[in-house]
PDB file of N, CA and C in Angstrom:
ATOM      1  N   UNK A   1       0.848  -1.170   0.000  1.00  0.00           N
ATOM      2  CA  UNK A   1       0.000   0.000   0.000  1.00  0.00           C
ATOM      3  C   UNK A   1       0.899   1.240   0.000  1.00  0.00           C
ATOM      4  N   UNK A   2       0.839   1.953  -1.108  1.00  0.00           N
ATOM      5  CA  UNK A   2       1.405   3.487  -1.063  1.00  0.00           C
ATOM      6  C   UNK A   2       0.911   4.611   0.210  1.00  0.00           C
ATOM      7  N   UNK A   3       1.482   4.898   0.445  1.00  0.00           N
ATOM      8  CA  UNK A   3       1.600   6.040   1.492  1.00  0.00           C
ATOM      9  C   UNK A   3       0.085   7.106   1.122  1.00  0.00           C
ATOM     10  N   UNK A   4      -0.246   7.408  -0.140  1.00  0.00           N
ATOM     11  CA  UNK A   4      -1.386   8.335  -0.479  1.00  0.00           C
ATOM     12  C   UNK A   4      -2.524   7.388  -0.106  1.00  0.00           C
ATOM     13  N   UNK A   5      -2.387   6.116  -0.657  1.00  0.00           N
ATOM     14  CA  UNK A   5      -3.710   5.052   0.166  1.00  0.00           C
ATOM     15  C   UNK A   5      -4.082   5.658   1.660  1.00  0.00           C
ATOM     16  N   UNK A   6      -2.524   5.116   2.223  1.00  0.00           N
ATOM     17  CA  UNK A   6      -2.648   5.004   3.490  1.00  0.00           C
ATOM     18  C   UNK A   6      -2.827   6.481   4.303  1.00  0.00           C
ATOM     19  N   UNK A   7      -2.934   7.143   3.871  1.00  0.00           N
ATOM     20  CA  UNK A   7      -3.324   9.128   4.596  1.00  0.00           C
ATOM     21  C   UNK A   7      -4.998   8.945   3.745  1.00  0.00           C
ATOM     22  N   UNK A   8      -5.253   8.392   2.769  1.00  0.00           N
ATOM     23  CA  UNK A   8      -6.305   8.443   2.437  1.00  0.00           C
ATOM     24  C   UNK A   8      -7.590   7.823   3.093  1.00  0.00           C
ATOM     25  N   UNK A   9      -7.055   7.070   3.857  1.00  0.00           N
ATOM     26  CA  UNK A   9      -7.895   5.951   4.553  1.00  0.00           C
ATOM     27  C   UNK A   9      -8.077   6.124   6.003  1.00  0.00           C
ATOM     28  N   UNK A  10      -6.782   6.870   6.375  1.00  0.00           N
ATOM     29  CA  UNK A  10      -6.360   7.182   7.485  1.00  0.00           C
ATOM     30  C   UNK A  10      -7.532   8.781   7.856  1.00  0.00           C
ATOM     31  N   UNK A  11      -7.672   9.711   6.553  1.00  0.00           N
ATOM     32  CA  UNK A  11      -8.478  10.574   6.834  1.00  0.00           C
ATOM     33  C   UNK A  11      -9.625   9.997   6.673  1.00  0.00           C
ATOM     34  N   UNK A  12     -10.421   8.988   5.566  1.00  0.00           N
ATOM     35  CA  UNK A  12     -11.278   8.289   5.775  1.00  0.00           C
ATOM     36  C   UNK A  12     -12.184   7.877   7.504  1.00  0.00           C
ATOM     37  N   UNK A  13     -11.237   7.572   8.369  1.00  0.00           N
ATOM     38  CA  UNK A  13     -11.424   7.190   9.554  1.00  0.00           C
ATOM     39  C   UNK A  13     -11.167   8.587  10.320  1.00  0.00           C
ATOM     40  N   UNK A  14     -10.900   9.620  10.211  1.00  0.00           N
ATOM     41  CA  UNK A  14     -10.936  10.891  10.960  1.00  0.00           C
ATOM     42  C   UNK A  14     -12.465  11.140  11.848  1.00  0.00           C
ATOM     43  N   UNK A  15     -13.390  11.175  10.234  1.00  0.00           N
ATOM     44  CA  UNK A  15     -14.249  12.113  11.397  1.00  0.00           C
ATOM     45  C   UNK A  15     -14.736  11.294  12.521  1.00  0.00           C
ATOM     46  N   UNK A  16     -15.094   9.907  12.094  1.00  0.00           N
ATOM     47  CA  UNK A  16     -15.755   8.675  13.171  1.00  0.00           C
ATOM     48  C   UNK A  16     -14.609   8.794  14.357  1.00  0.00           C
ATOM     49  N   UNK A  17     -13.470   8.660  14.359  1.00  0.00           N
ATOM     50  CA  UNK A  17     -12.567   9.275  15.896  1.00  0.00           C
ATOM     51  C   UNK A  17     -13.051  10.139  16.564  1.00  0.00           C
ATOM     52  N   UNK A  18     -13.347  11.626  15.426  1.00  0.00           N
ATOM     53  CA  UNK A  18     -13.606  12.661  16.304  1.00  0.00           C
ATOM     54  C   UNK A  18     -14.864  12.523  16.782  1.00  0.00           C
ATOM     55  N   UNK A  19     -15.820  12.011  16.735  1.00  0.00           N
ATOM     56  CA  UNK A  19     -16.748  11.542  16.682  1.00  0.00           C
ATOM     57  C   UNK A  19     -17.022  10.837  18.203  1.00  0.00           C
ATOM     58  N   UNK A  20     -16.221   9.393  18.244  1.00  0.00           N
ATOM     59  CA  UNK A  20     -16.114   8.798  19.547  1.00  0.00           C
ATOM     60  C   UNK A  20     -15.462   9.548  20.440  1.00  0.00           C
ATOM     61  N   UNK A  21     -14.607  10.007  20.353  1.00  0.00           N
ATOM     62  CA  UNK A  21     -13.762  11.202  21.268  1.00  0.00           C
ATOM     63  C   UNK A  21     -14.445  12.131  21.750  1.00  0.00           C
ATOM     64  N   UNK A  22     -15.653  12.584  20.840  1.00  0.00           N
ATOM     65  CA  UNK A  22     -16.337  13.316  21.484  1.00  0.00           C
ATOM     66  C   UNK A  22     -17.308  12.696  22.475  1.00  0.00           C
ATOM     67  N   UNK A  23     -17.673  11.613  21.877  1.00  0.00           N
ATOM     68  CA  UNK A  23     -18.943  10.942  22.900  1.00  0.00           C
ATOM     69  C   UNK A  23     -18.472  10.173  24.044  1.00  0.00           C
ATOM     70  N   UNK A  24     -17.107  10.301  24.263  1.00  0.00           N
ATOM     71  CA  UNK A  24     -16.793   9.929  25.211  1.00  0.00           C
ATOM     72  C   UNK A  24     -16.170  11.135  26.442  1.00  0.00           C
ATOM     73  N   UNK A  25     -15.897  12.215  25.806  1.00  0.00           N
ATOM     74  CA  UNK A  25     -15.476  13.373  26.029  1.00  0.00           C
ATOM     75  C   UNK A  25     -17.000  13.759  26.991  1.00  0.00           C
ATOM     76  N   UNK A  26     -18.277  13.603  26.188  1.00  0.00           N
ATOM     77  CA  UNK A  26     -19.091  14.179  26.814  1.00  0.00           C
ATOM     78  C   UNK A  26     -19.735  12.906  28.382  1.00  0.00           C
ATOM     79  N   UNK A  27     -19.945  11.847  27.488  1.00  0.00           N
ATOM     80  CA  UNK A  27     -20.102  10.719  28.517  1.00  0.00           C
ATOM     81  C   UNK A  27     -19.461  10.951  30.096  1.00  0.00           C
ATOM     82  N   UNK A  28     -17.828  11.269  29.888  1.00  0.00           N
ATOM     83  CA  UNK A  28     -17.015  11.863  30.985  1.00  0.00           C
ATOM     84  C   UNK A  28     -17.472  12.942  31.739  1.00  0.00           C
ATOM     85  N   UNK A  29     -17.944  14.009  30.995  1.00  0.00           N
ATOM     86  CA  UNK A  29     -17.920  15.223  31.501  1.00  0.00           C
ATOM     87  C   UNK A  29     -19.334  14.860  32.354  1.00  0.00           C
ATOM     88  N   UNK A  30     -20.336  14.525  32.191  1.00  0.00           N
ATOM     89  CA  UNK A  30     -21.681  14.403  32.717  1.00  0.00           C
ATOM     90  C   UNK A  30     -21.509  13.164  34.030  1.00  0.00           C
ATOM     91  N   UNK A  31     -20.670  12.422  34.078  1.00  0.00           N
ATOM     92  CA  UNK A  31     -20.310  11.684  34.969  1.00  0.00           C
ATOM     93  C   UNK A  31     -19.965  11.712  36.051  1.00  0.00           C
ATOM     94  N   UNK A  32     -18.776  12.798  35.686  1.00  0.00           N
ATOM     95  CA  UNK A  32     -17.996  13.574  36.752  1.00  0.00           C
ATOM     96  C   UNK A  32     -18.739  14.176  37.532  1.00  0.00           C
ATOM     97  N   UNK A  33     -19.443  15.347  36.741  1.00  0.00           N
ATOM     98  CA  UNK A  33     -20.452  16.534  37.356  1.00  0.00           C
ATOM     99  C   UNK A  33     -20.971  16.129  38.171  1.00  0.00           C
ATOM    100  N   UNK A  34     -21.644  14.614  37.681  1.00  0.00           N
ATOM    101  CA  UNK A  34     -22.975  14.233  38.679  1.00  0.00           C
ATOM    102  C   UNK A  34     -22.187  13.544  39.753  1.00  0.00           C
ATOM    103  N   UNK A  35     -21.233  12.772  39.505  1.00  0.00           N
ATOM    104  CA  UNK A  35     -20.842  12.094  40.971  1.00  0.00           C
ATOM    105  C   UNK A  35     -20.268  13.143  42.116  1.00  0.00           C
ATOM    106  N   UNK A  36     -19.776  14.593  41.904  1.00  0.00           N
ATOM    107  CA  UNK A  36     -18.658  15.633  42.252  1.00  0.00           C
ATOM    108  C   UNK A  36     -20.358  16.730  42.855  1.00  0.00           C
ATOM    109  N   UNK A  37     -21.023  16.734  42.193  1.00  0.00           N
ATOM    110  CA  UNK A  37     -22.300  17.974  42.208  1.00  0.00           C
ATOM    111  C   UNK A  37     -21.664  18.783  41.879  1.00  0.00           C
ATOM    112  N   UNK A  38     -21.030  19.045  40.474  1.00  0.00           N
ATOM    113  CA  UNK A  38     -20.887  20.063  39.920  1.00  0.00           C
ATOM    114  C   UNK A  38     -22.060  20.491  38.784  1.00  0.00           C
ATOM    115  N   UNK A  39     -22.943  19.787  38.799  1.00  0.00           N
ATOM    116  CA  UNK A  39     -24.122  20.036  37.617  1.00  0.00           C
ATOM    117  C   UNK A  39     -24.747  21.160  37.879  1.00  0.00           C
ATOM    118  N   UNK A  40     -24.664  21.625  39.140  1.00  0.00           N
ATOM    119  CA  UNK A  40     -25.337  22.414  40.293  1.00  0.00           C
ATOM    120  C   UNK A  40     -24.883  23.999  39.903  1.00  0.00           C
ATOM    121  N   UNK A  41     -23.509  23.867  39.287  1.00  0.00           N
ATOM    122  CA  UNK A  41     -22.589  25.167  39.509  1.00  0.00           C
ATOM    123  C   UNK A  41     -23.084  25.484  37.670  1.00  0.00           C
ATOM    124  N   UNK A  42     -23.275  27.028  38.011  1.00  0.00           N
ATOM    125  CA  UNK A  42     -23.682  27.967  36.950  1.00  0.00           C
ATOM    126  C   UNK A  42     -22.305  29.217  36.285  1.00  0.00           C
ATOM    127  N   UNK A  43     -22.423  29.044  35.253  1.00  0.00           N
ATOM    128  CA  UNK A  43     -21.996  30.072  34.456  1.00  0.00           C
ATOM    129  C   UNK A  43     -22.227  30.424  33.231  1.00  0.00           C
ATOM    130  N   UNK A  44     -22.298  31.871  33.507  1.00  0.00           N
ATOM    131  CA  UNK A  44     -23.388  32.446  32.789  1.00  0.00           C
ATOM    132  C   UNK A  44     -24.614  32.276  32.064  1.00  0.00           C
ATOM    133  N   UNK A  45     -25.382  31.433  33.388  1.00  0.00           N
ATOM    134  CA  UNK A  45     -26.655  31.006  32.821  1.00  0.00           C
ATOM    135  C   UNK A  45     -26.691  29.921  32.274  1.00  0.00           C
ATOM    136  N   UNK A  46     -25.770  29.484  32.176  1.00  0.00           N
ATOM    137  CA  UNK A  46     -25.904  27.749  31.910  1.00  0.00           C
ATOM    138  C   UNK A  46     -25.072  26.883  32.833  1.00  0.00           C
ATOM    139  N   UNK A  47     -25.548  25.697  33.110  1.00  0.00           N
ATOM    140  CA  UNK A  47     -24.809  24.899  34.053  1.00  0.00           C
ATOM    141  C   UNK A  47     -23.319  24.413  33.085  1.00  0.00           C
ATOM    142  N   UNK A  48     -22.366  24.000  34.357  1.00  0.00           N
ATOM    143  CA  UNK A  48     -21.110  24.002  33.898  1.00  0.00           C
ATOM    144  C   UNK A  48     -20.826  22.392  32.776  1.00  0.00           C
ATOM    145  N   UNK A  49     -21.782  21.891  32.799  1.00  0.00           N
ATOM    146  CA  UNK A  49     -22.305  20.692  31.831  1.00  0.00           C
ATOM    147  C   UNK A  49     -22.409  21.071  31.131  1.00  0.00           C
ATOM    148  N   UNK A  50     -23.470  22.025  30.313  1.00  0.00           N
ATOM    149  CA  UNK A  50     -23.805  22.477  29.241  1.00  0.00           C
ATOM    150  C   UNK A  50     -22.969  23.185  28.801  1.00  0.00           C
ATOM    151  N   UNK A  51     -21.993  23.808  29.402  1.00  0.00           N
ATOM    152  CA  UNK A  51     -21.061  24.489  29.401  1.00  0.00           C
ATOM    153  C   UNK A  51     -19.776  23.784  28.751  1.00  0.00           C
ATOM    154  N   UNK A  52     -19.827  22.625  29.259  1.00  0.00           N
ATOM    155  CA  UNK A  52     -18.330  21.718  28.860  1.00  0.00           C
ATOM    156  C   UNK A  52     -18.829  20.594  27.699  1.00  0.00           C
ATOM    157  N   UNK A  53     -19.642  20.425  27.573  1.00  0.00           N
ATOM    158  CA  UNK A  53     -20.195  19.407  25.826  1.00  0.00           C
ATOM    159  C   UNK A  53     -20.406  20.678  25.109  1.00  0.00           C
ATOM    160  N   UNK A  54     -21.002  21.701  25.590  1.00  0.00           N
ATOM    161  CA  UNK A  54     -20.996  23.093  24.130  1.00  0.00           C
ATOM    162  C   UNK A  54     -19.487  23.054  23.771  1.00  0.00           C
ATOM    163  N   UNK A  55     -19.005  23.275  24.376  1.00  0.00           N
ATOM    164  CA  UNK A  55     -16.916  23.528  24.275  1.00  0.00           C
ATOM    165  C   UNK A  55     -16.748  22.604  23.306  1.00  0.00           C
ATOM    166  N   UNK A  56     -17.024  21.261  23.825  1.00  0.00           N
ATOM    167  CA  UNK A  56     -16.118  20.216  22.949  1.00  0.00           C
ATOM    168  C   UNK A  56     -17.251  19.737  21.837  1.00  0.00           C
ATOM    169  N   UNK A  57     -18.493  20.460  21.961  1.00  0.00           N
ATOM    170  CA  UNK A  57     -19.181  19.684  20.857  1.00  0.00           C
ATOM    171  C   UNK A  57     -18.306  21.416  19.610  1.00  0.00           C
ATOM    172  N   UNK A  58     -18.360  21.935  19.728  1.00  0.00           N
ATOM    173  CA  UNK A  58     -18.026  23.345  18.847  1.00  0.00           C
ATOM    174  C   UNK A  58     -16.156  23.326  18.204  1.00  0.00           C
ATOM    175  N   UNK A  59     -15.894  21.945  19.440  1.00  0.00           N
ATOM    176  CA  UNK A  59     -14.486  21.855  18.589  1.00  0.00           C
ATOM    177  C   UNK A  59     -13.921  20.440  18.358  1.00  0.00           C
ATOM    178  N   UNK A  60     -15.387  19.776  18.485  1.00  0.00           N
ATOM    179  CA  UNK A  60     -15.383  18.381  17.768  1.00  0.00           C
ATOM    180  C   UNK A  60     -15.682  18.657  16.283  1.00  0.00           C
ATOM    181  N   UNK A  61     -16.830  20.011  16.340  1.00  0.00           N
ATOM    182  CA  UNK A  61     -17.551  20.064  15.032  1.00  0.00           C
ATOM    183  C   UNK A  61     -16.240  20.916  13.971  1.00  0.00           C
ATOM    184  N   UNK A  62     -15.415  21.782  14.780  1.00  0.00           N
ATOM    185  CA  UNK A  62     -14.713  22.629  13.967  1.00  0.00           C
ATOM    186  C   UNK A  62     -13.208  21.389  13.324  1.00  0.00           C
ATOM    187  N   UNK A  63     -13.362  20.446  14.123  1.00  0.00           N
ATOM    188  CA  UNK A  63     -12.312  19.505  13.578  1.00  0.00           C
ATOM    189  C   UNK A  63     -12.681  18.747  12.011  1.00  0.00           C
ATOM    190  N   UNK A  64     -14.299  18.390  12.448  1.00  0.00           N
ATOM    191  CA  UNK A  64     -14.773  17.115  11.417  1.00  0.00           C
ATOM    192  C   UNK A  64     -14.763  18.673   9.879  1.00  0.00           C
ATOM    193  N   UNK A  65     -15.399  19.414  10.190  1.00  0.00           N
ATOM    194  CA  UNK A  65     -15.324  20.442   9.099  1.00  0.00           C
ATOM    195  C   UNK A  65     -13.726  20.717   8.156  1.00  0.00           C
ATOM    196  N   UNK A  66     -12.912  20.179   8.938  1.00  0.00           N
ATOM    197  CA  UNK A  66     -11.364  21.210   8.655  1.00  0.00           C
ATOM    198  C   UNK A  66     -10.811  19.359   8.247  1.00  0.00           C
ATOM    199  N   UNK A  67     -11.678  18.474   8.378  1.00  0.00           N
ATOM    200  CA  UNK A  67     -11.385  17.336   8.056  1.00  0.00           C
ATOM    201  C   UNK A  67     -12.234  17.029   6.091  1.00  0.00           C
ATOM    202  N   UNK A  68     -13.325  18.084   6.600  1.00  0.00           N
ATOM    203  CA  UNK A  68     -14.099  17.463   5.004  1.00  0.00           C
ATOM    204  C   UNK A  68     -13.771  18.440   3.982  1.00  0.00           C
ATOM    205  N   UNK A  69     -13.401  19.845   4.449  1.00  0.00           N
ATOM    206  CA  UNK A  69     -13.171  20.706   3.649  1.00  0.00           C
ATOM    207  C   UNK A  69     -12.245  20.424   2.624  1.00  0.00           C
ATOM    208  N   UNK A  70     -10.985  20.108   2.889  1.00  0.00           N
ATOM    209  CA  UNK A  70     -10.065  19.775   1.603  1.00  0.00           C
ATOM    210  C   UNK A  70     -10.615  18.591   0.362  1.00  0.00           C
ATOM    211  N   UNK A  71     -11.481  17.500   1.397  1.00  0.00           N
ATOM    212  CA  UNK A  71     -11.992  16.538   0.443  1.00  0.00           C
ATOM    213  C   UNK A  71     -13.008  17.003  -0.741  1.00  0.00           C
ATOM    214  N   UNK A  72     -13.949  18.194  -0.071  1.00  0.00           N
ATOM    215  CA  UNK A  72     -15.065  18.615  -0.871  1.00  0.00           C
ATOM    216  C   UNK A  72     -14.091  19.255  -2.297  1.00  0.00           C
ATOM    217  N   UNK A  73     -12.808  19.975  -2.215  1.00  0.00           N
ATOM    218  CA  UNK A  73     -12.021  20.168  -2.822  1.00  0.00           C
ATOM    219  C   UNK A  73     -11.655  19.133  -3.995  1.00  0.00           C
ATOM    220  N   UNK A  74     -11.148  17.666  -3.379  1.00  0.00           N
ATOM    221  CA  UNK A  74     -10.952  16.601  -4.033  1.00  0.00           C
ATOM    222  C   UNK A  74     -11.627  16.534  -4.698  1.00  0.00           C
ATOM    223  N   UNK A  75     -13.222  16.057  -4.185  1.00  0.00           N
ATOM    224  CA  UNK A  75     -14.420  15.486  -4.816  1.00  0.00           C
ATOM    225  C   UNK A  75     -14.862  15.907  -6.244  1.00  0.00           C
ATOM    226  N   UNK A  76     -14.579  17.967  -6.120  1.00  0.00           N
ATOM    227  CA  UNK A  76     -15.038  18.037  -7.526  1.00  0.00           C
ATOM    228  C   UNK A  76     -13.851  18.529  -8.056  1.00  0.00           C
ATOM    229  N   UNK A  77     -12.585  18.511  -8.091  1.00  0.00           N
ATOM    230  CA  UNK A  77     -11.460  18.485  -8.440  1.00  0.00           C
ATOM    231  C   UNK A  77      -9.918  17.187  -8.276  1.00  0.00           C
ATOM    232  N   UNK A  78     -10.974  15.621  -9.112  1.00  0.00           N
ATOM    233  CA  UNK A  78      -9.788  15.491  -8.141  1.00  0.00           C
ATOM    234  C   UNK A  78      -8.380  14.940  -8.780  1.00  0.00           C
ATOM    235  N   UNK A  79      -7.302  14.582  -8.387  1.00  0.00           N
ATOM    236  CA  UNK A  79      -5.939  14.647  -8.214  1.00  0.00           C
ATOM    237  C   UNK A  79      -5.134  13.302  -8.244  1.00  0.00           C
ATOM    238  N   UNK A  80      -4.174  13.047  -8.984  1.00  0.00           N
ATOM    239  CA  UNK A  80      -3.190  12.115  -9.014  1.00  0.00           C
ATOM    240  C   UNK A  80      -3.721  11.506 -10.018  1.00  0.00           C
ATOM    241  N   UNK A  81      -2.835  10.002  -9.746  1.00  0.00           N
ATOM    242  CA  UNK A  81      -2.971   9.068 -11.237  1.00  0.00           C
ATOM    243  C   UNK A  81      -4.191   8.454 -11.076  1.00  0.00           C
ATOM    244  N   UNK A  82      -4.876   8.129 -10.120  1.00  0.00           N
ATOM    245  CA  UNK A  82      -6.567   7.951 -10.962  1.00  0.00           C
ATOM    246  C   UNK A  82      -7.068   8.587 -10.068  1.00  0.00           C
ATOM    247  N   UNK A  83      -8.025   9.359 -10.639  1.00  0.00           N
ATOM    248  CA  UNK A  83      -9.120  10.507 -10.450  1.00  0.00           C
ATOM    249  C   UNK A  83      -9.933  10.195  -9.770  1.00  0.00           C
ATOM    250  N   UNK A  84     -10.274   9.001 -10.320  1.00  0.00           N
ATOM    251  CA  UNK A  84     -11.586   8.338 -10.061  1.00  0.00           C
ATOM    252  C   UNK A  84     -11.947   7.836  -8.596  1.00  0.00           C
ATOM    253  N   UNK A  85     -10.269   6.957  -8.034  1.00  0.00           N
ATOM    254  CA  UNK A  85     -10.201   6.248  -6.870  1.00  0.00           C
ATOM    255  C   UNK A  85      -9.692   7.231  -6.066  1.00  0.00           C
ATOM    256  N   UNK A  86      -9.826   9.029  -6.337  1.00  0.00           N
ATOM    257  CA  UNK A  86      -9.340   9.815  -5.588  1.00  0.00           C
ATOM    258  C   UNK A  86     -10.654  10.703  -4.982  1.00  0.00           C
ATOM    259  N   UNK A  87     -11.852  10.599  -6.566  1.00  0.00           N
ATOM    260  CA  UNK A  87     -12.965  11.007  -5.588  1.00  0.00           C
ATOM    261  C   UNK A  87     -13.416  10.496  -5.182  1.00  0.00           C
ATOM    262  N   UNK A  88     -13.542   8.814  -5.069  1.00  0.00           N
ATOM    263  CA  UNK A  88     -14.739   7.964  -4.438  1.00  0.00           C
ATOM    264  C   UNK A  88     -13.960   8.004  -2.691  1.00  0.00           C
ATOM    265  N   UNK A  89     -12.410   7.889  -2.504  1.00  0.00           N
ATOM    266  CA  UNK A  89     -12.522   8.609  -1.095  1.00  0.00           C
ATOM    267  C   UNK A  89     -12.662  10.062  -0.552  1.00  0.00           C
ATOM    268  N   UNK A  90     -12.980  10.416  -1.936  1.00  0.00           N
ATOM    269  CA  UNK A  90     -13.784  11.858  -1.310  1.00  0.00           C
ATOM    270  C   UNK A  90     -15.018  12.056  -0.532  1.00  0.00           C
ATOM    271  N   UNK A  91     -15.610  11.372  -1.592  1.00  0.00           N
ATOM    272  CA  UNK A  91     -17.173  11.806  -1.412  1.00  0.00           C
ATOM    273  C   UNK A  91     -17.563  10.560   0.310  1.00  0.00           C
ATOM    274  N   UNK A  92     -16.573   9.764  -0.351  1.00  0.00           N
ATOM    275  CA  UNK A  92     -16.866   9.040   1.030  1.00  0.00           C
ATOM    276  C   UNK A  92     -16.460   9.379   2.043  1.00  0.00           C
ATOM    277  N   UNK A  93     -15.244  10.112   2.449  1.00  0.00           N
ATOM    278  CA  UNK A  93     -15.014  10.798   3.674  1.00  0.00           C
ATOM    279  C   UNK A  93     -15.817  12.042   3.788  1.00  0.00           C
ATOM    280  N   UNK A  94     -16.812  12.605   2.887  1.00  0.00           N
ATOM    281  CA  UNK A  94     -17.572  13.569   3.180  1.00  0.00           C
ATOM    282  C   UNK A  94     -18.795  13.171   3.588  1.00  0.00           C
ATOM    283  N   UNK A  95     -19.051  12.064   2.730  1.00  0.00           N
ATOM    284  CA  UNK A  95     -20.335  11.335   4.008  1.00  0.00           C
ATOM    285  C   UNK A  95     -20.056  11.187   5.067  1.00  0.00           C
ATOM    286  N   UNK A  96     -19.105  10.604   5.674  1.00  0.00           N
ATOM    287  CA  UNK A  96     -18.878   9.955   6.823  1.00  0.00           C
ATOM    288  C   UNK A  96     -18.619  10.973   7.723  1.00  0.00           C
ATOM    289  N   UNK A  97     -17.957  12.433   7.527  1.00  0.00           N
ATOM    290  CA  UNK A  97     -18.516  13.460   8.383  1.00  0.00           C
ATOM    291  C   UNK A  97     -19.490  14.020   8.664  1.00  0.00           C
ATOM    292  N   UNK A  98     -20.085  13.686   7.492  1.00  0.00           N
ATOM    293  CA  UNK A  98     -21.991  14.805   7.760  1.00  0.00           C
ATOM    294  C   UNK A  98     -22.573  13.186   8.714  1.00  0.00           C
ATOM    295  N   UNK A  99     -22.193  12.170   8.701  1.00  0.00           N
ATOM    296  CA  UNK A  99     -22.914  11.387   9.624  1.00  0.00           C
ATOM    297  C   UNK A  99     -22.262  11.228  10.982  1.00  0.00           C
ATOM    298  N   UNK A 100     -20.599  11.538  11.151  1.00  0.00           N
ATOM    299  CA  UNK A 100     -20.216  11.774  12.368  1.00  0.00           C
ATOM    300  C   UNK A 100     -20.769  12.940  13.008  1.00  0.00           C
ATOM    301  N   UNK A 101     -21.062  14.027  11.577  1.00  0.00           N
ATOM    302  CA  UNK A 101     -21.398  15.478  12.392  1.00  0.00           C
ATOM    303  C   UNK A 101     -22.920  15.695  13.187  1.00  0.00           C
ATOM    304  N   UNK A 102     -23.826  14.874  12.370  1.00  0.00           N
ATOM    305  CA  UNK A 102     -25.176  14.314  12.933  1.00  0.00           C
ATOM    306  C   UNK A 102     -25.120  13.658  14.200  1.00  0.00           C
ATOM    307  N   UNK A 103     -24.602  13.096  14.588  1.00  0.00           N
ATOM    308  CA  UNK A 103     -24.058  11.677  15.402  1.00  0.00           C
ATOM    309  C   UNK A 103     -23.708  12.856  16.586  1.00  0.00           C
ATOM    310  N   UNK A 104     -22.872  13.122  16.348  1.00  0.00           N
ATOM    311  CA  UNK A 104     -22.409  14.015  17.186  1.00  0.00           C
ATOM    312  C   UNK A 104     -23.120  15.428  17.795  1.00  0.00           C
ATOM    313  N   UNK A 105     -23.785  16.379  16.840  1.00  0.00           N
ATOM    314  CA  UNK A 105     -24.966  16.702  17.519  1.00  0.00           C
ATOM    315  C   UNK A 105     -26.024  16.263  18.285  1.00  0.00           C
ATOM    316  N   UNK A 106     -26.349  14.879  17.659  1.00  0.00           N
ATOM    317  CA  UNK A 106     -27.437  13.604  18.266  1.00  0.00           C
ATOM    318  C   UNK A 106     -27.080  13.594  19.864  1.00  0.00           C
ATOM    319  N   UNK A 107     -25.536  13.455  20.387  1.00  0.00           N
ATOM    320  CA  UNK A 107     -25.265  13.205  21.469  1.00  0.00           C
ATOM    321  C   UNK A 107     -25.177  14.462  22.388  1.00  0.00           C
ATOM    322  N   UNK A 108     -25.181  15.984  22.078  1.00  0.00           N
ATOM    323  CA  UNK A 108     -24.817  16.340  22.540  1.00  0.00           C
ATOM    324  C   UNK A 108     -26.625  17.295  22.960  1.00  0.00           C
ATOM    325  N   UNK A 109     -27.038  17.242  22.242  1.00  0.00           N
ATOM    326  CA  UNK A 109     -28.743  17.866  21.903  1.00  0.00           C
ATOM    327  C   UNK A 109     -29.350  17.369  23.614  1.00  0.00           C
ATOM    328  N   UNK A 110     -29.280  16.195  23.574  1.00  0.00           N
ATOM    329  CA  UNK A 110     -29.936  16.314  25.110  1.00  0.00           C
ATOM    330  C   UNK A 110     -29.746  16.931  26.474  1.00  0.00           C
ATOM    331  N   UNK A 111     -28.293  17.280  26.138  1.00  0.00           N
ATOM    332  CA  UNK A 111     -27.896  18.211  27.316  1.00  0.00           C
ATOM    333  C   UNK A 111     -28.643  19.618  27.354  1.00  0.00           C
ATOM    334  N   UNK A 112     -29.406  19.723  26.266  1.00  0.00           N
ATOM    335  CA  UNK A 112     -29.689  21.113  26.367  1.00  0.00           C
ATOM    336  C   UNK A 112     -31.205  20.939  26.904  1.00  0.00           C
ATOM    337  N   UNK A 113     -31.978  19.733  26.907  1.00  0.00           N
ATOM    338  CA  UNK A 113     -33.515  19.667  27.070  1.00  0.00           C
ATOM    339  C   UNK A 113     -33.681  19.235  28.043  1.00  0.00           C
ATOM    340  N   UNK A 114     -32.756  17.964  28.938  1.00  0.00           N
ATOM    341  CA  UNK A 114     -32.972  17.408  29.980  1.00  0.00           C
ATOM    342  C   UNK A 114     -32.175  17.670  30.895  1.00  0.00           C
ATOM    343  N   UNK A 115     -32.575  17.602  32.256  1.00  0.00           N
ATOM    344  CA  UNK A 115     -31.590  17.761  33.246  1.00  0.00           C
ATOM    345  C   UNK A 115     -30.687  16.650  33.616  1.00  0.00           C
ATOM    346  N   UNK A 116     -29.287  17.273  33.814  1.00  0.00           N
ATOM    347  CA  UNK A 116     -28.398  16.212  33.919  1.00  0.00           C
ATOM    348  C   UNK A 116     -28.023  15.407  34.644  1.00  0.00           C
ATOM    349  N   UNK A 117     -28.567  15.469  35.610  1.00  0.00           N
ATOM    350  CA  UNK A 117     -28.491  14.114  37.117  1.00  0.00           C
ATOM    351  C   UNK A 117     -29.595  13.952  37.564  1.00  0.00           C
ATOM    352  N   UNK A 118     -30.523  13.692  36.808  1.00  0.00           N
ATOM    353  CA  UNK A 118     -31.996  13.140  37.176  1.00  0.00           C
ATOM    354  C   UNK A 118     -31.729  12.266  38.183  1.00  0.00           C
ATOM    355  N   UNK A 119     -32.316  12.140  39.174  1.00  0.00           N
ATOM    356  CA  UNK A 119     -32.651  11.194  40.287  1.00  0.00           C
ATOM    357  C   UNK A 119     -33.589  10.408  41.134  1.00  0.00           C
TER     358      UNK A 119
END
């Protein structure tokens, strides 16, 4: 396997990382809060929960973006000795962010409707 495969495949699998990283990022953060009673503590009008998945959902999302952007590039421009096997991991690493990026809103949306240490 050439080295362009292997960064190709390798970004292929980007956004789904950032993705779990985040849902585990947030999983953590809501865990903590509730075992510590920090869910309790406010700033600026939002609890420090909502506070810490907004953070990492805004720079989970600014990663998967800065991950699809060059591909959307590829997709309708694309590059090297076949074209062809250069946009089909385009378009496919651009799906696979708009469904990490879904995914990832999906997880983070309930923090904003429900309270976080129901009991």
């Amino acid at each position: 396997m050439d080295t362009s495969t292997f960064r190709r495949l390798l970004t292929l699998a980007g956004a789904p990382l950032v993705w779990m990283v985040h849902f585990l990022a947030c999983y953590v953060i809501v865990s903590l809060a509730c075992a510590s009673s920090l869910h309790e503590v406010r700033v600026m009008g939002l609890s420090a929960v909502q506070l810490g998945i907004a953070a990492s959902t805004l720079v989970a999302g600014a990663l998967i973006v800065m991950i699809a952007a060059p591909r959307l590039r590829d997709w309708r421009h694309p590059t090297g000795p076949d074209p062809e096997l250069s946009r089909f991991f385009a378009i496919s690493t651009l799906l696979l962010c708009a469904i990490s990026l879904l995914s990832m809103l999906w997880v983070a949306f309930p923090t904003s409707m429900l309270p976080t240490c129901a009991s």
